[in-house]
Protein backbone atom coordinates (compact mmCIF):
# COMPACT_ATOMS: atom_id res chain seq x y z
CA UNK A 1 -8.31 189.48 129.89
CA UNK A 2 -8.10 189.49 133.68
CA UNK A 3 -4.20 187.90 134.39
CA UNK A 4 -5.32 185.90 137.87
CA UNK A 5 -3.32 185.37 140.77
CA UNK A 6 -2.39 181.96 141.92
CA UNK A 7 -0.94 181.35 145.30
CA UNK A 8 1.31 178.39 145.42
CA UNK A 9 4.18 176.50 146.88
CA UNK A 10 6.80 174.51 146.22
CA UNK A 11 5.88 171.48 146.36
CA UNK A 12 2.50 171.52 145.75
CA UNK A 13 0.82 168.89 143.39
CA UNK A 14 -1.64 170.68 143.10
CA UNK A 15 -0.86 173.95 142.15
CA UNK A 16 1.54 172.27 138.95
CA UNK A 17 -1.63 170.87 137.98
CA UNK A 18 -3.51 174.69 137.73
CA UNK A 19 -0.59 176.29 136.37
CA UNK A 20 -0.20 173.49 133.90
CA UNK A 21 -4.27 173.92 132.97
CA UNK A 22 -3.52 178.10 133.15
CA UNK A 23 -0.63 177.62 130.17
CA UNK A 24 -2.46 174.65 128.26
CA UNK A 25 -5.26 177.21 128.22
CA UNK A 26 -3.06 180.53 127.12
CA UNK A 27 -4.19 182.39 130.20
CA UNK A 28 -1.21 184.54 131.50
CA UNK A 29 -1.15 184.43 135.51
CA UNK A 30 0.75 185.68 138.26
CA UNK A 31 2.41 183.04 140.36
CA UNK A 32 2.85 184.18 144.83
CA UNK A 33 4.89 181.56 146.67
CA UNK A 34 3.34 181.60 149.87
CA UNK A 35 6.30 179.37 151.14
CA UNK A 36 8.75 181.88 150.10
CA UNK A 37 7.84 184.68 150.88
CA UNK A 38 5.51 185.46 153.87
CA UNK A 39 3.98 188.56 153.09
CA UNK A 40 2.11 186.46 149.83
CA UNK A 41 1.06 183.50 152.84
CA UNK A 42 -0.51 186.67 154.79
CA UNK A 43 -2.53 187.78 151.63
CA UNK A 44 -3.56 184.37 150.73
CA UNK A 45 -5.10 184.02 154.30
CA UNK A 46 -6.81 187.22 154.83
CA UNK A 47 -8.16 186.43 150.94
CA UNK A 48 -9.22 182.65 151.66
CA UNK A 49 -9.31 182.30 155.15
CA UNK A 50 -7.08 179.64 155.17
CA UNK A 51 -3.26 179.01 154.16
CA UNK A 52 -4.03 175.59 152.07
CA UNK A 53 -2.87 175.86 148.50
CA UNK A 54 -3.80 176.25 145.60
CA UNK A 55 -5.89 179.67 145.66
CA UNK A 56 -6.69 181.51 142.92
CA UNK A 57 -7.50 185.12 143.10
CA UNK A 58 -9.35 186.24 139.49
CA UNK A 59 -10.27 189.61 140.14
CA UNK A 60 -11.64 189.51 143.63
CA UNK A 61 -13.34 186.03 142.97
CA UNK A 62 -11.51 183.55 145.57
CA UNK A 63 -11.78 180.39 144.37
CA UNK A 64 -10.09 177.55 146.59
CA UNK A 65 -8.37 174.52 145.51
CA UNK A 66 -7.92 173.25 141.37
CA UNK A 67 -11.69 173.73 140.31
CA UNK A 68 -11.55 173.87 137.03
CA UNK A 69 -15.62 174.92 136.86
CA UNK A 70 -15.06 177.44 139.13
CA UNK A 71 -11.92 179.01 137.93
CA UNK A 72 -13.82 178.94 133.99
CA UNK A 73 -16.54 180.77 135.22
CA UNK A 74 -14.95 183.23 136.79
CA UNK A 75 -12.49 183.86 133.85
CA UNK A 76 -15.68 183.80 131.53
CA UNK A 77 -15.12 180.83 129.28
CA UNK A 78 -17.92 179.23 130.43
């Protein structure tokens, strides 16, 4: 399975709630604190065009914000 990419930060409501859906779901991601380190709040705005969080990044597919739908789809359990 594709492992995505979520870019996060700290305190982020947000981005607990899609990491919280990512483990309910047993889907193994890769966490970038863009408010840690600044090279990951670069990426996430060259990827998204913005530096709002959350962002996931499955396998080239950005998809902005928690949508669940979205993030499904583009993971293929839809």
């Amino acid at each position: 399975m594709i492992k995505p990419i979520i870019y996060s930060t700290k305190h982020c409501p947000w981005c607990v709630k899609l990491k919280d859906f990512f483990k309910k779901n047993n889907i193994e991601f890769e966490e970038r604190m863009a408010d840690a380190d600044p090279r990951y709040a670069m990426e996430l705005e060259e990827k998204s065009g913005q530096s709002g969080v959350p962002v996931t990044d499955v396998n080239g597919k950005i998809i902005i914000g928690y949508n669940e739908p979205a993030i499904k789809k583009a993971l293929g359990l839809l």
